[in-house]
PDB file of N, CA and C in Angstrom:
ATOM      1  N   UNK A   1      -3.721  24.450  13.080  1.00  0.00           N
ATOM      2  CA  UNK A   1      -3.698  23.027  13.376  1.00  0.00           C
ATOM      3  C   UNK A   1      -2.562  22.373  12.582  1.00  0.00           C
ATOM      4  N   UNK A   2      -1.573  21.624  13.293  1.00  0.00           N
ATOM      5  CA  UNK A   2      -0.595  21.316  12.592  1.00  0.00           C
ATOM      6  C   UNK A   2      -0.779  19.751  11.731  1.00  0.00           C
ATOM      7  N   UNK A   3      -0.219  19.797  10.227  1.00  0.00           N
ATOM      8  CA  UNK A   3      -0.880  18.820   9.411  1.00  0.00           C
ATOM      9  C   UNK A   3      -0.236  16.948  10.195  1.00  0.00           C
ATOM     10  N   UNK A   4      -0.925  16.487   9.999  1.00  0.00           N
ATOM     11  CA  UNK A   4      -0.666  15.035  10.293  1.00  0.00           C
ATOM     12  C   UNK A   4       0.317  14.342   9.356  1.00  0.00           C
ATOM     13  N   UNK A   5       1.054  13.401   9.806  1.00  0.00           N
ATOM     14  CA  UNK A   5       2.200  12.528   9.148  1.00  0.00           C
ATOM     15  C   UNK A   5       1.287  11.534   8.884  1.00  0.00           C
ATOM     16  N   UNK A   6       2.111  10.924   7.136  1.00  0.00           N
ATOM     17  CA  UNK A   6       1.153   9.714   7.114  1.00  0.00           C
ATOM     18  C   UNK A   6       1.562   8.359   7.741  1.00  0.00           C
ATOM     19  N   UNK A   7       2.877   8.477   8.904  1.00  0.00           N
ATOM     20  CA  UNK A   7       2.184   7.724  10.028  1.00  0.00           C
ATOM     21  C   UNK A   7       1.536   7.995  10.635  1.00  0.00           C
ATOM     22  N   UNK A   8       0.833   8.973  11.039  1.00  0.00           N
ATOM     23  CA  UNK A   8      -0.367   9.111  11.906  1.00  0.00           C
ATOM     24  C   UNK A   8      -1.667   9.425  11.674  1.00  0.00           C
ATOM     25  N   UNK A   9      -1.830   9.248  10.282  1.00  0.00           N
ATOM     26  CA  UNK A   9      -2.766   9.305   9.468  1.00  0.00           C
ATOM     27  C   UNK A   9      -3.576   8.018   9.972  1.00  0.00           C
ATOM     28  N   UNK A  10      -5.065   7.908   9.773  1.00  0.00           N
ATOM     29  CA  UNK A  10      -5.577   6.436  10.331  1.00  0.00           C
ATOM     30  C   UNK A  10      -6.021   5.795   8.566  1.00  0.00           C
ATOM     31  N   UNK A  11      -5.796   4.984   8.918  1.00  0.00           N
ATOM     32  CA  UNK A  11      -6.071   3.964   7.572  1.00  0.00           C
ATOM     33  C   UNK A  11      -7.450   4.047   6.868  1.00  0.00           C
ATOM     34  N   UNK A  12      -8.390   4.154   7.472  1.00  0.00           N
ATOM     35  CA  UNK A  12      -9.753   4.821   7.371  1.00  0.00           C
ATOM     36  C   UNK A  12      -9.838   6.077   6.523  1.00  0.00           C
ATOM     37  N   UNK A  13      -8.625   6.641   6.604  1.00  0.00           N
ATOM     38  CA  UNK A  13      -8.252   8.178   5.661  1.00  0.00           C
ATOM     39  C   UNK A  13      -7.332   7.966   4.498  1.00  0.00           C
ATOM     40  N   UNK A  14      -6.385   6.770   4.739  1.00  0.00           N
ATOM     41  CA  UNK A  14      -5.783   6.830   3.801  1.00  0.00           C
ATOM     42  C   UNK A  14      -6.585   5.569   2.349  1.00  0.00           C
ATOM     43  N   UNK A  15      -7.012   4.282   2.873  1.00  0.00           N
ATOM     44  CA  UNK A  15      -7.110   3.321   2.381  1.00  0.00           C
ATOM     45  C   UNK A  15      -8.065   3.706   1.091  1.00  0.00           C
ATOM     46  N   UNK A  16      -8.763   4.162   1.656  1.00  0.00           N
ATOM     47  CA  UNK A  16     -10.064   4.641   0.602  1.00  0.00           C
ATOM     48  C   UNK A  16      -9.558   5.360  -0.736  1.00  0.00           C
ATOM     49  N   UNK A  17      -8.733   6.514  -0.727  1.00  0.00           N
ATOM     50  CA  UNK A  17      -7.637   7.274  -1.428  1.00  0.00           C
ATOM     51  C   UNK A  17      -7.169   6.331  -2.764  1.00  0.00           C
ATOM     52  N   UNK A  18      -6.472   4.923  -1.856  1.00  0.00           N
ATOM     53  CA  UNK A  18      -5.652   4.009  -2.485  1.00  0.00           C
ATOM     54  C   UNK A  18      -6.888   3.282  -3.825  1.00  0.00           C
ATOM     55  N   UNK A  19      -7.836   3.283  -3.106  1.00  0.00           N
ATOM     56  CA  UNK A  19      -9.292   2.446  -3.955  1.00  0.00           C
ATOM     57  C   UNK A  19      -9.579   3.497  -5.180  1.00  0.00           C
ATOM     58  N   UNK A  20      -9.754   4.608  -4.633  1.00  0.00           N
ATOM     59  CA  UNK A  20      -9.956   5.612  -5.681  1.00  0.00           C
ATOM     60  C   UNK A  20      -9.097   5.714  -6.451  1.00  0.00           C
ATOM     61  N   UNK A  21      -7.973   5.388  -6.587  1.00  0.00           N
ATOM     62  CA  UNK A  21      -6.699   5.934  -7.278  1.00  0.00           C
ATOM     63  C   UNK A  21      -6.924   4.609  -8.730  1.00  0.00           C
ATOM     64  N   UNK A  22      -6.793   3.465  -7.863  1.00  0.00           N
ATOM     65  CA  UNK A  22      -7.110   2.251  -8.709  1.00  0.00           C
ATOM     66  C   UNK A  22      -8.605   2.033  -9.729  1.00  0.00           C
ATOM     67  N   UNK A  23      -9.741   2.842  -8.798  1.00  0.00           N
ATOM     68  CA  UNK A  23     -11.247   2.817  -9.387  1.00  0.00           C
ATOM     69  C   UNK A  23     -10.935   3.945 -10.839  1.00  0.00           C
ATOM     70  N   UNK A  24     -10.273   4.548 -10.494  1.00  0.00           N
ATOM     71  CA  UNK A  24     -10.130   6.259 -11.880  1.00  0.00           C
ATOM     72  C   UNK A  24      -9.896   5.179 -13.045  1.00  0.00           C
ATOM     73  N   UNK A  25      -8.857   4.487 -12.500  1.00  0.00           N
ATOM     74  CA  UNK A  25      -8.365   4.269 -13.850  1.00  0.00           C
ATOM     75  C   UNK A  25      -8.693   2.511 -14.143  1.00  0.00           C
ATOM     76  N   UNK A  26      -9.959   2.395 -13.886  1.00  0.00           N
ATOM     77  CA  UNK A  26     -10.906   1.092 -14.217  1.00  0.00           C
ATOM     78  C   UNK A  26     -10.818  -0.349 -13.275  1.00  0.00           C
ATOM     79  N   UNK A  27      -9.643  -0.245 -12.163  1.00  0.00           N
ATOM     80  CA  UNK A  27      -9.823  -1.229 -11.372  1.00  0.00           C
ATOM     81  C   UNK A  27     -10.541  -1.448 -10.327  1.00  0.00           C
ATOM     82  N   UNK A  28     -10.547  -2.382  -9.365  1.00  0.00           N
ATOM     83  CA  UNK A  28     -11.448  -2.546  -8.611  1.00  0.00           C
ATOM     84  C   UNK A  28     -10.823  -2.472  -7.768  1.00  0.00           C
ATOM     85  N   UNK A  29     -11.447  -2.258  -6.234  1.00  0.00           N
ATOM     86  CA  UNK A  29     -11.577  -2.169  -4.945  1.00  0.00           C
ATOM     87  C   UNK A  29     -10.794  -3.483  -4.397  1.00  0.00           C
ATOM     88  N   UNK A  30     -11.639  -4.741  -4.834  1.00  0.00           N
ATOM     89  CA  UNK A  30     -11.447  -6.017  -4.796  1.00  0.00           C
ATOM     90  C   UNK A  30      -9.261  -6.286  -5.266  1.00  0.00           C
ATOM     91  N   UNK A  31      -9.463  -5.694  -6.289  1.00  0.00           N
ATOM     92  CA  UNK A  31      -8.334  -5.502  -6.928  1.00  0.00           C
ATOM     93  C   UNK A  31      -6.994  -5.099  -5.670  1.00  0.00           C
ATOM     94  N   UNK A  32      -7.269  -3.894  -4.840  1.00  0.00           N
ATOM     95  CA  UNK A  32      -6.431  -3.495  -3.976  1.00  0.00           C
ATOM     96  C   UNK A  32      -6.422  -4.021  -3.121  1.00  0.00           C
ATOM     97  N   UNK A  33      -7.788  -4.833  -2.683  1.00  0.00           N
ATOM     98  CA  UNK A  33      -7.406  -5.552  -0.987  1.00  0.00           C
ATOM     99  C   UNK A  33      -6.423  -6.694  -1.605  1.00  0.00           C
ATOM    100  N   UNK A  34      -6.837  -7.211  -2.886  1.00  0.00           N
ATOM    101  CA  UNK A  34      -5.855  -8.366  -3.082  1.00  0.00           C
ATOM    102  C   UNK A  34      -4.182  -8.141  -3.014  1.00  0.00           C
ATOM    103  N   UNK A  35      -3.935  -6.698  -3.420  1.00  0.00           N
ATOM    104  CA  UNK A  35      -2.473  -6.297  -3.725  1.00  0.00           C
ATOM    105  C   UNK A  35      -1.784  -6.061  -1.860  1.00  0.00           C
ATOM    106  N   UNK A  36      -2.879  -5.431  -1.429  1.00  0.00           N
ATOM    107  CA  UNK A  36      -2.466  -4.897   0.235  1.00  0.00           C
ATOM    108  C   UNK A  36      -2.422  -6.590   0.804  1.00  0.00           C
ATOM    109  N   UNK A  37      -3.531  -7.359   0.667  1.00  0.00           N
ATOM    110  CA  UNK A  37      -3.371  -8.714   1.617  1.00  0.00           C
ATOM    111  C   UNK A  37      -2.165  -9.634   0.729  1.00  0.00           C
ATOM    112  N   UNK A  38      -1.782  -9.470  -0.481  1.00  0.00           N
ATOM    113  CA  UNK A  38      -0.304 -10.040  -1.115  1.00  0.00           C
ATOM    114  C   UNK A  38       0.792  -9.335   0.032  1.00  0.00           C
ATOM    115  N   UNK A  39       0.951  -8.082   0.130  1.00  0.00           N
ATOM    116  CA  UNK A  39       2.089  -7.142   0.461  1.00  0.00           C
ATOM    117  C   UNK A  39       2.153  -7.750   2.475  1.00  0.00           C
ATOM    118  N   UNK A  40       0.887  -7.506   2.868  1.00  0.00           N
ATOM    119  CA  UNK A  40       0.891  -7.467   4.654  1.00  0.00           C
ATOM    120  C   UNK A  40       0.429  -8.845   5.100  1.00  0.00           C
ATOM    121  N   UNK A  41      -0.838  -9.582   3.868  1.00  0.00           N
ATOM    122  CA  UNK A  41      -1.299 -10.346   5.149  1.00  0.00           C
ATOM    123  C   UNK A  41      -2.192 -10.174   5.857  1.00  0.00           C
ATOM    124  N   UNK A  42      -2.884  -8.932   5.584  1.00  0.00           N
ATOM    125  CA  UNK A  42      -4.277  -8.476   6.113  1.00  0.00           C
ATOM    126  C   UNK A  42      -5.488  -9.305   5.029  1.00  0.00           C
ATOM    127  N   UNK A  43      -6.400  -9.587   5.361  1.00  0.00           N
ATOM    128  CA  UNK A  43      -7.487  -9.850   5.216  1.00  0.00           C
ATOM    129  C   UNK A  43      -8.488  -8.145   5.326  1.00  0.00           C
ATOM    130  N   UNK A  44      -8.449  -7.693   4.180  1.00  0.00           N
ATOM    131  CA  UNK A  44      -9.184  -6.143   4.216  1.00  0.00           C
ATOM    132  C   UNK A  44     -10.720  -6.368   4.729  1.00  0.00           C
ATOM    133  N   UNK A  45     -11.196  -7.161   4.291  1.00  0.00           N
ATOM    134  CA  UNK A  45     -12.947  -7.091   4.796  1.00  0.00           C
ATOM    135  C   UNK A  45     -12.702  -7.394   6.459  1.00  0.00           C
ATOM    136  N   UNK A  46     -11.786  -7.682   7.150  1.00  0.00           N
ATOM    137  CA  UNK A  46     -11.629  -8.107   8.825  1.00  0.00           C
ATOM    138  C   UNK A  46     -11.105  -6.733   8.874  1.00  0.00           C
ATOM    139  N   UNK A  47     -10.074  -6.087   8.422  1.00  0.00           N
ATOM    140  CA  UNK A  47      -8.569  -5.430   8.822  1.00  0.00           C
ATOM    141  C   UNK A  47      -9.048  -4.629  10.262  1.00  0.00           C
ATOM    142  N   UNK A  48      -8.751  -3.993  10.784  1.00  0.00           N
ATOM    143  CA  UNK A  48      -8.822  -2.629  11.460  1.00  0.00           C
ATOM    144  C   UNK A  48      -8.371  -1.117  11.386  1.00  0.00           C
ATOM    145  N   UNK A  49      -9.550  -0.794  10.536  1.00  0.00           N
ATOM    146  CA  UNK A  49      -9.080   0.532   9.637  1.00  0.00           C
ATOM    147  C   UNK A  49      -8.689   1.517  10.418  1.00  0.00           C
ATOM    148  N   UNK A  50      -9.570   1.191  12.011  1.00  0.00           N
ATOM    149  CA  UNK A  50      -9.266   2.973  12.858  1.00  0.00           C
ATOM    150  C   UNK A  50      -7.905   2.323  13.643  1.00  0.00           C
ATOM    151  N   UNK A  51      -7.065   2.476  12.597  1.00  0.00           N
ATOM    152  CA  UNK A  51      -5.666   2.534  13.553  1.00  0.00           C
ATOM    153  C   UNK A  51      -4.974   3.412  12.540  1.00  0.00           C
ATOM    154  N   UNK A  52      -3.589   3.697  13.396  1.00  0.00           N
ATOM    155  CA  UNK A  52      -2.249   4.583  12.344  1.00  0.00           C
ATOM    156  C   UNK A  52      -2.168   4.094  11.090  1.00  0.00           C
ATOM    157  N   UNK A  53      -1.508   4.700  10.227  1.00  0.00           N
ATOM    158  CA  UNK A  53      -1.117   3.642   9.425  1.00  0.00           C
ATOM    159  C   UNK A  53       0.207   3.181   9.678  1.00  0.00           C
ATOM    160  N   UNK A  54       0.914   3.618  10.807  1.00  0.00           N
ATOM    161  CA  UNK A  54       1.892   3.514  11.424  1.00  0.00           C
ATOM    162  C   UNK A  54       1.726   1.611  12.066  1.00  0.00           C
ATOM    163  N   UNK A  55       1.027   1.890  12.568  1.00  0.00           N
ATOM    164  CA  UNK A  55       0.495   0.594  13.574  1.00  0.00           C
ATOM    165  C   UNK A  55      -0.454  -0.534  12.079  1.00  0.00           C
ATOM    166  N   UNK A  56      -0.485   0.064  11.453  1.00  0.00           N
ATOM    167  CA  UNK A  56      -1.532  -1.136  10.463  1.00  0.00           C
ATOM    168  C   UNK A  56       0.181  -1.373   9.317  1.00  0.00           C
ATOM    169  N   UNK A  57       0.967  -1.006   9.257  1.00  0.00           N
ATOM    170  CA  UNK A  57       2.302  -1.851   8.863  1.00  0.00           C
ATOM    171  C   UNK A  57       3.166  -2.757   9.813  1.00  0.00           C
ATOM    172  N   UNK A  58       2.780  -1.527  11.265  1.00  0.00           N
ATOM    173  CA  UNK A  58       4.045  -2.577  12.502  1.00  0.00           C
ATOM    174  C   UNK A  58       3.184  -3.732  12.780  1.00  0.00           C
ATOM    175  N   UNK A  59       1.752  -3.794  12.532  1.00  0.00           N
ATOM    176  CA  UNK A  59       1.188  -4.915  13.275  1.00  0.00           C
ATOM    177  C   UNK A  59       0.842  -5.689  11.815  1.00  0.00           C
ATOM    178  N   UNK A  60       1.107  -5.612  10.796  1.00  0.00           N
ATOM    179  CA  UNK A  60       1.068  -6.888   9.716  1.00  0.00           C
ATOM    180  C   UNK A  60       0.801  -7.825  10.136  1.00  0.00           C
ATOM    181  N   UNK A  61      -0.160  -9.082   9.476  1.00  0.00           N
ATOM    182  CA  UNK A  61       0.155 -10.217   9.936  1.00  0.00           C
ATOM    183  C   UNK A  61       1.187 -10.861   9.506  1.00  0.00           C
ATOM    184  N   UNK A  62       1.830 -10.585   8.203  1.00  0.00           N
ATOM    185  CA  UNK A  62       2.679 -11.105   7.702  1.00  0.00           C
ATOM    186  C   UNK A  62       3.036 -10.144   6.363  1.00  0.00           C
ATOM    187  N   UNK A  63       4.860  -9.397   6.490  1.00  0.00           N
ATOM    188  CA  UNK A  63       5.187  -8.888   5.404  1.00  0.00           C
ATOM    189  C   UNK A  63       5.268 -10.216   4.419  1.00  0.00           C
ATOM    190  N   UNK A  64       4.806 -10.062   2.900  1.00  0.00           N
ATOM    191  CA  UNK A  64       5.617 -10.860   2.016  1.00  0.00           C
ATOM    192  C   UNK A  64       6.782 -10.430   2.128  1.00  0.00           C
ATOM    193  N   UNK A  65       7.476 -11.799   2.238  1.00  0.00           N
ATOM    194  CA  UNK A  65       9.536 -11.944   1.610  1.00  0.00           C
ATOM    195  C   UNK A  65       9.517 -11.329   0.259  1.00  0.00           C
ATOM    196  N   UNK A  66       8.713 -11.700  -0.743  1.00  0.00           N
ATOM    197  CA  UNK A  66       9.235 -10.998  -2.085  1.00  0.00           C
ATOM    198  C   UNK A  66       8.948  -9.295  -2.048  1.00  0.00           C
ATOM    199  N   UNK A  67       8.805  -8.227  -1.188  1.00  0.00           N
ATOM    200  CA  UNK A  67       8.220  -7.316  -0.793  1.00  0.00           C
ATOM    201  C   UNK A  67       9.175  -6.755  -1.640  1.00  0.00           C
ATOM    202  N   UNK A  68      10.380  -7.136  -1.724  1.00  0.00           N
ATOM    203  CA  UNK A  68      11.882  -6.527  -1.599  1.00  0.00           C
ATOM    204  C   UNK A  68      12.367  -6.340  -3.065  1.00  0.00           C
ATOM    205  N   UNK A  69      11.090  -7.432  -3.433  1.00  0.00           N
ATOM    206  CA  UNK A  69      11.072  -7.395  -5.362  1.00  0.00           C
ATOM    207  C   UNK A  69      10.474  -5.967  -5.653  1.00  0.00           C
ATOM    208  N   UNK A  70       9.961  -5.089  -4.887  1.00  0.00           N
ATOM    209  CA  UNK A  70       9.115  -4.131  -5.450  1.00  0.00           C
ATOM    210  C   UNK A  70      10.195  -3.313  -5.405  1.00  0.00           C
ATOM    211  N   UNK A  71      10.447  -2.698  -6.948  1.00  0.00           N
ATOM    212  CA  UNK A  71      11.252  -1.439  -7.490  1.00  0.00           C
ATOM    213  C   UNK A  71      10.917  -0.715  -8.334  1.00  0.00           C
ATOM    214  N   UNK A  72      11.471   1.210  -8.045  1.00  0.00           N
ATOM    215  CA  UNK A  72      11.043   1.493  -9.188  1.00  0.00           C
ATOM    216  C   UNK A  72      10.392   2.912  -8.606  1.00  0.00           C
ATOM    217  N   UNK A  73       9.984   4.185  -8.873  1.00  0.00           N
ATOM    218  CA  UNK A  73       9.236   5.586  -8.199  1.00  0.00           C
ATOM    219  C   UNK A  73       8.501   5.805  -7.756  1.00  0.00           C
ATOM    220  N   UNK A  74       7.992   6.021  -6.725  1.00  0.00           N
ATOM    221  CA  UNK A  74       6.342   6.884  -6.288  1.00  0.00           C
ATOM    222  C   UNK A  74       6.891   8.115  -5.940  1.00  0.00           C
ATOM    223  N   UNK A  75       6.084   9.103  -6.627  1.00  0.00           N
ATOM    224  CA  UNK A  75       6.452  10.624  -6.336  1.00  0.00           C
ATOM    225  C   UNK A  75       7.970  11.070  -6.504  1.00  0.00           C
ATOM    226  N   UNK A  76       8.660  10.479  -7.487  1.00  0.00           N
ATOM    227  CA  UNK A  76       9.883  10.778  -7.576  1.00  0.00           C
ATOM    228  C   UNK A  76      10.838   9.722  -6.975  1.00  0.00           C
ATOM    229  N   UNK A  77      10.360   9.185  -5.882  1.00  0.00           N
ATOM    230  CA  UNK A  77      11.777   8.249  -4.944  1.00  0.00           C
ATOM    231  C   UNK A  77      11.319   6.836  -5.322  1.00  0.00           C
ATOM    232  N   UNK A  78      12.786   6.498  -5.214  1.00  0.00           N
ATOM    233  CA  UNK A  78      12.681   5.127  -5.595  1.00  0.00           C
ATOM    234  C   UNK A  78      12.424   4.331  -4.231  1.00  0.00           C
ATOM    235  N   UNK A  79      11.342   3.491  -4.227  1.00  0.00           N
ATOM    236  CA  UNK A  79      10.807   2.635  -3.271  1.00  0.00           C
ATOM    237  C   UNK A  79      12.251   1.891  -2.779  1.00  0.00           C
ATOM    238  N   UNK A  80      13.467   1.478  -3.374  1.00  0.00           N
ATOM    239  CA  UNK A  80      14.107   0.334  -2.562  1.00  0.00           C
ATOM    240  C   UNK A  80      15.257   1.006  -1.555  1.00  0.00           C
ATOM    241  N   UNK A  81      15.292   2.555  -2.344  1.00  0.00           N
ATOM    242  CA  UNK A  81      16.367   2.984  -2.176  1.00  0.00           C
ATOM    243  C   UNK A  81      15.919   3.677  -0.286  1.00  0.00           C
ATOM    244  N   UNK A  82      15.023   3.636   0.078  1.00  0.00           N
ATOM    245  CA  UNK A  82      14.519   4.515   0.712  1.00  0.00           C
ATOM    246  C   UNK A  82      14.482   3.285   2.459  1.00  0.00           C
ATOM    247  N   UNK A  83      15.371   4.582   3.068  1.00  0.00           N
ATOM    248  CA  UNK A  83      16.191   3.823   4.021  1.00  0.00           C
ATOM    249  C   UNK A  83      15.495   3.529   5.462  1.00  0.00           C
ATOM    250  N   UNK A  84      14.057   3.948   5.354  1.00  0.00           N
ATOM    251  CA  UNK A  84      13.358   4.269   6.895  1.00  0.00           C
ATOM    252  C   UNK A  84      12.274   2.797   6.678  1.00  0.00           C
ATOM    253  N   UNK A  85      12.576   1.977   6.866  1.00  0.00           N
ATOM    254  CA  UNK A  85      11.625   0.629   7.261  1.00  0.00           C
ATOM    255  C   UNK A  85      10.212   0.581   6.661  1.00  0.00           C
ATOM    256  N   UNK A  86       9.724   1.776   8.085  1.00  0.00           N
ATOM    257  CA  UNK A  86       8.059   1.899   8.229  1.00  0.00           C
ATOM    258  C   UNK A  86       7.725   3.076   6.422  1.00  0.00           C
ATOM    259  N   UNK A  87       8.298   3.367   6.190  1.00  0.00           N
ATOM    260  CA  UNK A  87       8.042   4.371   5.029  1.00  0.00           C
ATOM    261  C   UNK A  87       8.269   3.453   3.644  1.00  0.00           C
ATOM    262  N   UNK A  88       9.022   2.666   4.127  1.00  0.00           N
ATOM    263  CA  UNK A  88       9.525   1.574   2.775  1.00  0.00           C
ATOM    264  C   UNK A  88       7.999   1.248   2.240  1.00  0.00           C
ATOM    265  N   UNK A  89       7.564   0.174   3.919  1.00  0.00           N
ATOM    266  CA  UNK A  89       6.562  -0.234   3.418  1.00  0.00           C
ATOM    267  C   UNK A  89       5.349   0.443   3.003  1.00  0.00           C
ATOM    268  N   UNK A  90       5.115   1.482   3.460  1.00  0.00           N
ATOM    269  CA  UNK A  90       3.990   2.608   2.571  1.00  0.00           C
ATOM    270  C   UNK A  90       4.354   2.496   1.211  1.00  0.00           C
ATOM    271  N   UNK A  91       5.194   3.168   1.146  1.00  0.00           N
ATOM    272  CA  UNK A  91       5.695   3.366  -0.203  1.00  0.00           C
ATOM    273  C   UNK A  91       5.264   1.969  -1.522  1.00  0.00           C
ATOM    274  N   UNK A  92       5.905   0.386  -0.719  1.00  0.00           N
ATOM    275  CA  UNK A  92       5.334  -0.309  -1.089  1.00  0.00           C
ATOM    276  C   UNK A  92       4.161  -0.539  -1.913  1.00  0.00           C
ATOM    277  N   UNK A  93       3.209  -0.495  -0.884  1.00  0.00           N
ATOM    278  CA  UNK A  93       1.778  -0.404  -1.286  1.00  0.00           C
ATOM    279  C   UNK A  93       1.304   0.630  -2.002  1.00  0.00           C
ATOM    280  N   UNK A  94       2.020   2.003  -2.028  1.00  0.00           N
ATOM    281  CA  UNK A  94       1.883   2.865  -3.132  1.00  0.00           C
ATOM    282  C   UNK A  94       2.235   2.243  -4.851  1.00  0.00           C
ATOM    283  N   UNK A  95       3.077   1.861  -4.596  1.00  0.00           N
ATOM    284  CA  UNK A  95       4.061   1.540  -5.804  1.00  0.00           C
ATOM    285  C   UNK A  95       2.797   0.093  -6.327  1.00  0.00           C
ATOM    286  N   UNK A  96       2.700  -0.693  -5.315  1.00  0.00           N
ATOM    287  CA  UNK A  96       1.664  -1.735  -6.232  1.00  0.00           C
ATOM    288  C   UNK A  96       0.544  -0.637  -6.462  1.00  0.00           C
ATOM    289  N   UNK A  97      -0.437  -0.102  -6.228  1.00  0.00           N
ATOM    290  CA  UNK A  97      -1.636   0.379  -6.710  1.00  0.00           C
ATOM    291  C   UNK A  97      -1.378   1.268  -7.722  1.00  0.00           C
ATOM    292  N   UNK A  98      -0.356   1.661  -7.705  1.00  0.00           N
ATOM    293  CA  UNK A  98       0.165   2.808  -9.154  1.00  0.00           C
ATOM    294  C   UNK A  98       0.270   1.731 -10.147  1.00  0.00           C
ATOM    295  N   UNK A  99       1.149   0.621 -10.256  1.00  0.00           N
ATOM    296  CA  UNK A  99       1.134  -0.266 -11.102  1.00  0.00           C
ATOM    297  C   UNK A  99      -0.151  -0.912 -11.643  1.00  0.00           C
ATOM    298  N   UNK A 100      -1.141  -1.057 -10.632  1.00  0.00           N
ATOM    299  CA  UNK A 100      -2.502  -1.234 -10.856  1.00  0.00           C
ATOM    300  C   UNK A 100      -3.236  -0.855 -11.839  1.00  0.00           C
ATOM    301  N   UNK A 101      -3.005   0.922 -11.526  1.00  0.00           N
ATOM    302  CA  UNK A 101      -3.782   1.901 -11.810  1.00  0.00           C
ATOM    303  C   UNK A 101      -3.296   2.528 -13.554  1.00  0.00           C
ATOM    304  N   UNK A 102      -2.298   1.758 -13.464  1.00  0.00           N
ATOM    305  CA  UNK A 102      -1.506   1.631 -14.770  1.00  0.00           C
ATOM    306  C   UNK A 102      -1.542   0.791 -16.111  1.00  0.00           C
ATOM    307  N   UNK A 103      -2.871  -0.087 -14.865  1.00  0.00           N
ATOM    308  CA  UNK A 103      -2.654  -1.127 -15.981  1.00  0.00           C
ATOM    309  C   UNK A 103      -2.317  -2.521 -16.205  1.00  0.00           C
ATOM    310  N   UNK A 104      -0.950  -2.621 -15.196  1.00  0.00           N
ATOM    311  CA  UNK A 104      -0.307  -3.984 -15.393  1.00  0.00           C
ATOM    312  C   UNK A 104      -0.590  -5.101 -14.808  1.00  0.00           C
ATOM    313  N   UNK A 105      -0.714  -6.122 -15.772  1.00  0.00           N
ATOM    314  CA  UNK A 105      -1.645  -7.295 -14.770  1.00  0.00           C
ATOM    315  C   UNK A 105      -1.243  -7.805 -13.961  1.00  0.00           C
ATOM    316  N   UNK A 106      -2.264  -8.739 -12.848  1.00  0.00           N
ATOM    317  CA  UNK A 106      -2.406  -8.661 -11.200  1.00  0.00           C
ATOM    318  C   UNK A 106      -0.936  -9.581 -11.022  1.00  0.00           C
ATOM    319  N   UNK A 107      -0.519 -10.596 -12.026  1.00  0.00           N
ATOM    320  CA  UNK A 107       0.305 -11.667 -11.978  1.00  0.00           C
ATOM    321  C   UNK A 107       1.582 -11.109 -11.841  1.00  0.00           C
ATOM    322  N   UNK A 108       1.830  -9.450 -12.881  1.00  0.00           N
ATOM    323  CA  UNK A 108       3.101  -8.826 -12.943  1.00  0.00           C
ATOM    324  C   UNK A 108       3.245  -8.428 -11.477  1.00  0.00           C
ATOM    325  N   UNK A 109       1.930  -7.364 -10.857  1.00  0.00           N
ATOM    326  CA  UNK A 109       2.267  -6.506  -9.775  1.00  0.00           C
ATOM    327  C   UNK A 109       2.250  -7.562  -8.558  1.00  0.00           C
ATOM    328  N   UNK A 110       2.099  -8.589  -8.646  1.00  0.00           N
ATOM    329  CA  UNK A 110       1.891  -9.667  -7.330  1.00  0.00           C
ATOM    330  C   UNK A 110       3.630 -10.548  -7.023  1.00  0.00           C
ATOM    331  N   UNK A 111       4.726  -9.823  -8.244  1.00  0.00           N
ATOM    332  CA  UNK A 111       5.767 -10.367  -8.998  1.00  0.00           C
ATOM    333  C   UNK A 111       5.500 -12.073  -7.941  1.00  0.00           C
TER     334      UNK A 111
END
């Protein structure tokens, strides 16, 4: 069975991941919908989890403009440098919940 891209991953598989990552290291749940509805514009308790995560970035209700403030590694690459749109913004939302999960308060990672 050939492995899935995490655009085609459904959000339902990935989102939860993102909660856990933030819960390890003492934050809350609450904590990440606030960082994801800063970044897209989703409202997480409405969102629609059984979609891509392909389709839960193209259909945002709204990217934040300061999105572009987010700099700096996930997994080695630097989030700004990284030239494919739809991957930016994953990456994005990686990069806030690592900062999270790190520690830094909601005011820094919300820049």
């Amino acid at each position: 069975m050939p492995r899935k891209t995490i655009f085609e991953m459904k959000v339902s598989e990935v989102y939860p991941l993102l909660v856990q990552k933030a819960e390890r290291k003492g934050r809350s749940k609450a904590e990440v919908d606030q960082v994801t509805a800063w970044l897209t514009g989703y409202d997480m308790a409405s969102a629609d989890l059984d979609v891509s995560y392909a389709e839960f970035f193209e259909r945002a209700p709204q990217m934040n403009p300061r999105a572009s403030l987010i700099k700096g590694s996930v997994c080695g690459v630097k989030v700004e440098k990284i030239e494919d749109p739809l991957m930016q913004k994953i990456r994005w939302l990686d990069k806030l919940v690592d900062e999270l999960a790190k520690g830094k308060p909601m005011d820094k990672v919300l820049r």
